[in-house]
PDB file of N, CA and C in Angstrom:
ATOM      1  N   UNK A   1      -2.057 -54.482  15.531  1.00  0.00           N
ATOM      2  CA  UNK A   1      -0.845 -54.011  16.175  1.00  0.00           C
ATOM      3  C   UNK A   1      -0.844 -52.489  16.245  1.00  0.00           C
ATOM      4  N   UNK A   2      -0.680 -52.363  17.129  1.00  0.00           N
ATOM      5  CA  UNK A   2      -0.660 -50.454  17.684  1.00  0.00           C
ATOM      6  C   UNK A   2       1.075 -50.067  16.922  1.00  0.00           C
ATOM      7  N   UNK A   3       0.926 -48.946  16.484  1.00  0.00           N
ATOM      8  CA  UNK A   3       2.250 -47.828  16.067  1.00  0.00           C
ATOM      9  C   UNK A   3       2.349 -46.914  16.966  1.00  0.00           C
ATOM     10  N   UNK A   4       3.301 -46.472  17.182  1.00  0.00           N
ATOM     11  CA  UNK A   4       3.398 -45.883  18.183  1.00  0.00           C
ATOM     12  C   UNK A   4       4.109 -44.328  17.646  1.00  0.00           C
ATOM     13  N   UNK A   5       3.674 -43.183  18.207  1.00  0.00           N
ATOM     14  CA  UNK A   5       3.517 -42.171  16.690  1.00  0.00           C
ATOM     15  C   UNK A   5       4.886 -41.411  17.973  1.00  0.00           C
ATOM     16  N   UNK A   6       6.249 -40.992  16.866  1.00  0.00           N
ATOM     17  CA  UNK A   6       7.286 -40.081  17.608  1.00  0.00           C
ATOM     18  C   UNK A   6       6.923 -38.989  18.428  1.00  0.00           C
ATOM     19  N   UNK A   7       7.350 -38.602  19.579  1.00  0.00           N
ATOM     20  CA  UNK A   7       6.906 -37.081  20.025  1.00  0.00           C
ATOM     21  C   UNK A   7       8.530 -37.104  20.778  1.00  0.00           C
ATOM     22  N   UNK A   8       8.590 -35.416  21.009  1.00  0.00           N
ATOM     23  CA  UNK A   8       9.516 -35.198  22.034  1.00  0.00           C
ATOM     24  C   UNK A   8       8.453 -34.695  23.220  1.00  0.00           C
ATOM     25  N   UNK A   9       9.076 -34.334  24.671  1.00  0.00           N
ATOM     26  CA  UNK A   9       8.723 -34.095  25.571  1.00  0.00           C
ATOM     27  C   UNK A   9       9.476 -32.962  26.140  1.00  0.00           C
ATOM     28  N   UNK A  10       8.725 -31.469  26.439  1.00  0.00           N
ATOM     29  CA  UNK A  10       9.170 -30.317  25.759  1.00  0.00           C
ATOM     30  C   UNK A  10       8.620 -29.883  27.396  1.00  0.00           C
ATOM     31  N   UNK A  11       9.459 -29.399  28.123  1.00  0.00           N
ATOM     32  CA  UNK A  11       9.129 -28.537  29.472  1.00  0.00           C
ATOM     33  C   UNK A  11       8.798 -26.866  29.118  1.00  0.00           C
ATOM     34  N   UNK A  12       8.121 -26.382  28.670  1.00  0.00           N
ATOM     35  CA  UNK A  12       7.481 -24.743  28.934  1.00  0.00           C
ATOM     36  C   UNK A  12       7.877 -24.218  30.345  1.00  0.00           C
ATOM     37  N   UNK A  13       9.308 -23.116  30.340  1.00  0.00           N
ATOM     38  CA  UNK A  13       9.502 -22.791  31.492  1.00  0.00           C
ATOM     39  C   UNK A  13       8.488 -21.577  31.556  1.00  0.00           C
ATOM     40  N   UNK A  14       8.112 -20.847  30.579  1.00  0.00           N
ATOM     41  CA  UNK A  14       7.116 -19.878  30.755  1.00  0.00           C
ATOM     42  C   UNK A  14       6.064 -20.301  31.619  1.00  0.00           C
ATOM     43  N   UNK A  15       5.099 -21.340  31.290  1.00  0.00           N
ATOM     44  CA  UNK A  15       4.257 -21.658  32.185  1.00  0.00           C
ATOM     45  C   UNK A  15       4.538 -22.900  33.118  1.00  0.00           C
ATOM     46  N   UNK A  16       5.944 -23.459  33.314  1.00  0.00           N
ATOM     47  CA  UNK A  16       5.774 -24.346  33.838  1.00  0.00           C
ATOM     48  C   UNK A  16       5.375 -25.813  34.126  1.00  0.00           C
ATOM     49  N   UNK A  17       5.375 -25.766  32.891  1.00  0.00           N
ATOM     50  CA  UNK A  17       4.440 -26.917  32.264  1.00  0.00           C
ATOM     51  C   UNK A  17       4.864 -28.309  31.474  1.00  0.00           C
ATOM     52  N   UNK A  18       4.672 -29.389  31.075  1.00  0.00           N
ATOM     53  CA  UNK A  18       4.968 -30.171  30.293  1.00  0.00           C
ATOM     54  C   UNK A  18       4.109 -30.741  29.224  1.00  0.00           C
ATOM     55  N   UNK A  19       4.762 -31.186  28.031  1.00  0.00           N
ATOM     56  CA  UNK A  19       4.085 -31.429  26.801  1.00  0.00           C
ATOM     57  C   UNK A  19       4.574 -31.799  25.766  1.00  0.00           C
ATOM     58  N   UNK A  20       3.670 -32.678  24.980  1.00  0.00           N
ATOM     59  CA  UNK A  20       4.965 -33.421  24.133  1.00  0.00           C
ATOM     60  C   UNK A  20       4.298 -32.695  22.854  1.00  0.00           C
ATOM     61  N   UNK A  21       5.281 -32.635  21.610  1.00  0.00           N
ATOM     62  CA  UNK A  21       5.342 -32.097  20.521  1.00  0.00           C
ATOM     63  C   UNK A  21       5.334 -33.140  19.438  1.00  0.00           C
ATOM     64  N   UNK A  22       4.972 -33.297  18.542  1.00  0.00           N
ATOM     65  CA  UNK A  22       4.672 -33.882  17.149  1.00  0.00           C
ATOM     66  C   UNK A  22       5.315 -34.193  15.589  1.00  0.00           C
ATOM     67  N   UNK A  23       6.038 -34.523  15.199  1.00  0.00           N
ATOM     68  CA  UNK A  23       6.178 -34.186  14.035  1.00  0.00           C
ATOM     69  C   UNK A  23       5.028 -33.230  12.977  1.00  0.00           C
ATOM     70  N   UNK A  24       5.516 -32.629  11.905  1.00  0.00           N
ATOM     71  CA  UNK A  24       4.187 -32.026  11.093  1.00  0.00           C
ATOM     72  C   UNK A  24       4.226 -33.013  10.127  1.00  0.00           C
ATOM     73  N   UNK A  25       3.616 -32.486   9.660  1.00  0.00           N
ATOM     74  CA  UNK A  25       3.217 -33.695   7.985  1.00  0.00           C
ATOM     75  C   UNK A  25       4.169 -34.148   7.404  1.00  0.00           C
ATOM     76  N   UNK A  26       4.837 -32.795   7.071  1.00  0.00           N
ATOM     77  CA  UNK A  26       6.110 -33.401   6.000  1.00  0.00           C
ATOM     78  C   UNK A  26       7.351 -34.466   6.653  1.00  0.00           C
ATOM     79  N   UNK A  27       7.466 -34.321   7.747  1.00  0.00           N
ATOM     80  CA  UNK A  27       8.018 -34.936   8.551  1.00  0.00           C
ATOM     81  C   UNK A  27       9.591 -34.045   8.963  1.00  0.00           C
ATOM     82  N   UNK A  28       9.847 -32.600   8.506  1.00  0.00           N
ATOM     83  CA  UNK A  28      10.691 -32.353   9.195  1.00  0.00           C
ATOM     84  C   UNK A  28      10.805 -31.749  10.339  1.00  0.00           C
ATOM     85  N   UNK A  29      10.469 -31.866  10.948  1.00  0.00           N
ATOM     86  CA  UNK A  29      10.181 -30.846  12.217  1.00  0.00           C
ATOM     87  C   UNK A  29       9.239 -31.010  13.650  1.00  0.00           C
ATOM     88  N   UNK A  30       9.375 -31.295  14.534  1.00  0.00           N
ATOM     89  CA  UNK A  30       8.630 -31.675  15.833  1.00  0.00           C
ATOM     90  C   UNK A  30       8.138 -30.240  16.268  1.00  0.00           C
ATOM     91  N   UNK A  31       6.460 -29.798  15.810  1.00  0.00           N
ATOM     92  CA  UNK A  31       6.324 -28.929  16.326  1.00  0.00           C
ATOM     93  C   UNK A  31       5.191 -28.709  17.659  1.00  0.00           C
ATOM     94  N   UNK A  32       4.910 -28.051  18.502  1.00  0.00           N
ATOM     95  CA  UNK A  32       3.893 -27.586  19.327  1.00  0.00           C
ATOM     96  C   UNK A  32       4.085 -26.719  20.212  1.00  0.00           C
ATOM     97  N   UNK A  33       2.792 -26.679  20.688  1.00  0.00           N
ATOM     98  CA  UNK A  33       2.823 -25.032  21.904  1.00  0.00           C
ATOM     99  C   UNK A  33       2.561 -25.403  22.805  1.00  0.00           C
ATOM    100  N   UNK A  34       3.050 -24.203  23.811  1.00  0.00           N
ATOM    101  CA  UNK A  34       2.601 -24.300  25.213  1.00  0.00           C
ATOM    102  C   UNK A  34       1.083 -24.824  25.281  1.00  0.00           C
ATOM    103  N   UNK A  35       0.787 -25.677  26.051  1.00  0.00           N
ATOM    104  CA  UNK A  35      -0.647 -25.638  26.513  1.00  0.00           C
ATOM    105  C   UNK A  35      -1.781 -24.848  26.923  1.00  0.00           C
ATOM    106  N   UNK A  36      -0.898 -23.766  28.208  1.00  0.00           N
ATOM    107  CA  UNK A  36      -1.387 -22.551  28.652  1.00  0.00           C
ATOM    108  C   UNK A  36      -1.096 -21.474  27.685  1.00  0.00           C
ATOM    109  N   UNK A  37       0.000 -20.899  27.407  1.00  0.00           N
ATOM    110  CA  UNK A  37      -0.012 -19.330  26.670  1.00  0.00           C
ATOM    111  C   UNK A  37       0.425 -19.555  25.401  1.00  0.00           C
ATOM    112  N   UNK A  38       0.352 -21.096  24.635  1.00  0.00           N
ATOM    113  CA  UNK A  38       0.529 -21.071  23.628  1.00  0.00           C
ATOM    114  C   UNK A  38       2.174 -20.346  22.670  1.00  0.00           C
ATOM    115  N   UNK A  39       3.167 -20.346  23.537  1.00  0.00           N
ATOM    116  CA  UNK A  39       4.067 -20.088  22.993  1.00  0.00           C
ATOM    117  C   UNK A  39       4.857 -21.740  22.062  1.00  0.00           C
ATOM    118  N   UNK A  40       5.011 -21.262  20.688  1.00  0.00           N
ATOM    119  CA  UNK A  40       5.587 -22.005  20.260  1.00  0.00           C
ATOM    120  C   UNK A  40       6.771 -23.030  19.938  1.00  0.00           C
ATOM    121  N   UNK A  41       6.996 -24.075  19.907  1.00  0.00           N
ATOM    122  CA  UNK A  41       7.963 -25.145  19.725  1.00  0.00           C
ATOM    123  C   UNK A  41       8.163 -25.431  18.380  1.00  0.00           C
ATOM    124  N   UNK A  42       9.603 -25.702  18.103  1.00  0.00           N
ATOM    125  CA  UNK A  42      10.215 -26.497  17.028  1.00  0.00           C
ATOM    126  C   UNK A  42      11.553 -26.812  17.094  1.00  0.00           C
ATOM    127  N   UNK A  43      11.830 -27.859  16.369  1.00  0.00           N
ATOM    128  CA  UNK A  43      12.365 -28.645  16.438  1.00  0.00           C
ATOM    129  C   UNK A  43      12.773 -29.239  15.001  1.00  0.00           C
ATOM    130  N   UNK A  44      13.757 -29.154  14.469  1.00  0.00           N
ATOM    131  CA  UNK A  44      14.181 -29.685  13.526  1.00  0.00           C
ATOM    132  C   UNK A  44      14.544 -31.121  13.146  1.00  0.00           C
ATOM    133  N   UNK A  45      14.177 -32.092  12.033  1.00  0.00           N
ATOM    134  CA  UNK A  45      14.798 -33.293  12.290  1.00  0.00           C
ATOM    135  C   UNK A  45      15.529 -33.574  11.636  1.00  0.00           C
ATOM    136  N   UNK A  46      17.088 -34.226  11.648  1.00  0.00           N
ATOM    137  CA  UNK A  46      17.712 -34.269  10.554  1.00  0.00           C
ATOM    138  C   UNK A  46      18.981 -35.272  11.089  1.00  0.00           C
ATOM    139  N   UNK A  47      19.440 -35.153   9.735  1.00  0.00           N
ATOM    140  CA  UNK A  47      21.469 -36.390  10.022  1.00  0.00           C
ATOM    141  C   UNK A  47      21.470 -35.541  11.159  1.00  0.00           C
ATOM    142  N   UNK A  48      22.598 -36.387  12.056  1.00  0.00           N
ATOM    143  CA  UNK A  48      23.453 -35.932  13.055  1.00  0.00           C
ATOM    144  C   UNK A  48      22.904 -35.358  14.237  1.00  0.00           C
ATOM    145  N   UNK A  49      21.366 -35.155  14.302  1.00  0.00           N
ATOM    146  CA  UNK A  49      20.818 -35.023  15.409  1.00  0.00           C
ATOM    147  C   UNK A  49      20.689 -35.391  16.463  1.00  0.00           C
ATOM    148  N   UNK A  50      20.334 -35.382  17.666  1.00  0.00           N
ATOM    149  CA  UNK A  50      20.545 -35.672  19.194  1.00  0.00           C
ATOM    150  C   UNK A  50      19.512 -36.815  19.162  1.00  0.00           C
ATOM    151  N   UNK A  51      19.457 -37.747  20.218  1.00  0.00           N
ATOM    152  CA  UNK A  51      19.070 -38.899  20.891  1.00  0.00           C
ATOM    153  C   UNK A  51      18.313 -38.474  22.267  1.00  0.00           C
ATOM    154  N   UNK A  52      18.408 -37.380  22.342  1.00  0.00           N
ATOM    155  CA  UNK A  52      17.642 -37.147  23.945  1.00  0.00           C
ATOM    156  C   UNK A  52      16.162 -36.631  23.664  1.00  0.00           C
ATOM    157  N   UNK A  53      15.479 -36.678  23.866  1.00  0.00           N
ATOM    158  CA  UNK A  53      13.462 -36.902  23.776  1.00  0.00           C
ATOM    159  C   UNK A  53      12.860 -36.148  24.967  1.00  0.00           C
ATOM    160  N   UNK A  54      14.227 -35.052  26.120  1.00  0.00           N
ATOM    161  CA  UNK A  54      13.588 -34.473  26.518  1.00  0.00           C
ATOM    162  C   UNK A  54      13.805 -32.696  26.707  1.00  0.00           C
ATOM    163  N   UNK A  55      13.273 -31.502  26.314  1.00  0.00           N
ATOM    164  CA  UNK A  55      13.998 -30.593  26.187  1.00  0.00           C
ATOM    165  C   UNK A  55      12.902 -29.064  27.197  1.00  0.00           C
ATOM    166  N   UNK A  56      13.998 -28.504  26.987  1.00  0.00           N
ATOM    167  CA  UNK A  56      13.130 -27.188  27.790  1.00  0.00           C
ATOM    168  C   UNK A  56      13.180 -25.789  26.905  1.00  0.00           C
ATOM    169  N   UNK A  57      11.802 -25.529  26.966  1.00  0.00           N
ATOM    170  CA  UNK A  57      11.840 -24.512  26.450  1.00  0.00           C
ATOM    171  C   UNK A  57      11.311 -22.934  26.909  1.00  0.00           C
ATOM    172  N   UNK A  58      12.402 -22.116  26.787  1.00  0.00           N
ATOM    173  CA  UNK A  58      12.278 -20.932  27.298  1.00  0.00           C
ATOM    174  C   UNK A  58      11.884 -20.014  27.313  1.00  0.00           C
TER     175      UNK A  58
END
């Protein structure tokens, strides 16, 4: 049986781009970078947090 591993889906308005982000190890936090210029993503996970899986970043 396949698992299917969390990501969000993170729009890079810098480059224009789309890409999904990861949890890190410890599990708090959905992080990654732009593809192209490597500007960074995060994302916190916690109580009371949002339900939406898709975000933009600026």
């Amino acid at each position: 049986m396949e698992t299917k591993r969390p990501f969000l889906g993170i729009y890079f308005e810098c480059c224009r781009v789309y890409a999904r982000i990861y949890p890190n190890k410890e599990g708090t936090h959905y992080v990654g970078r732009c593809p192209r210029c490597l500007k960074p993503a995060r994302f916190q996970i916690g109580e009371g947090g949002s339900d939406q899986r898709i975000w933009r970043v600026r």
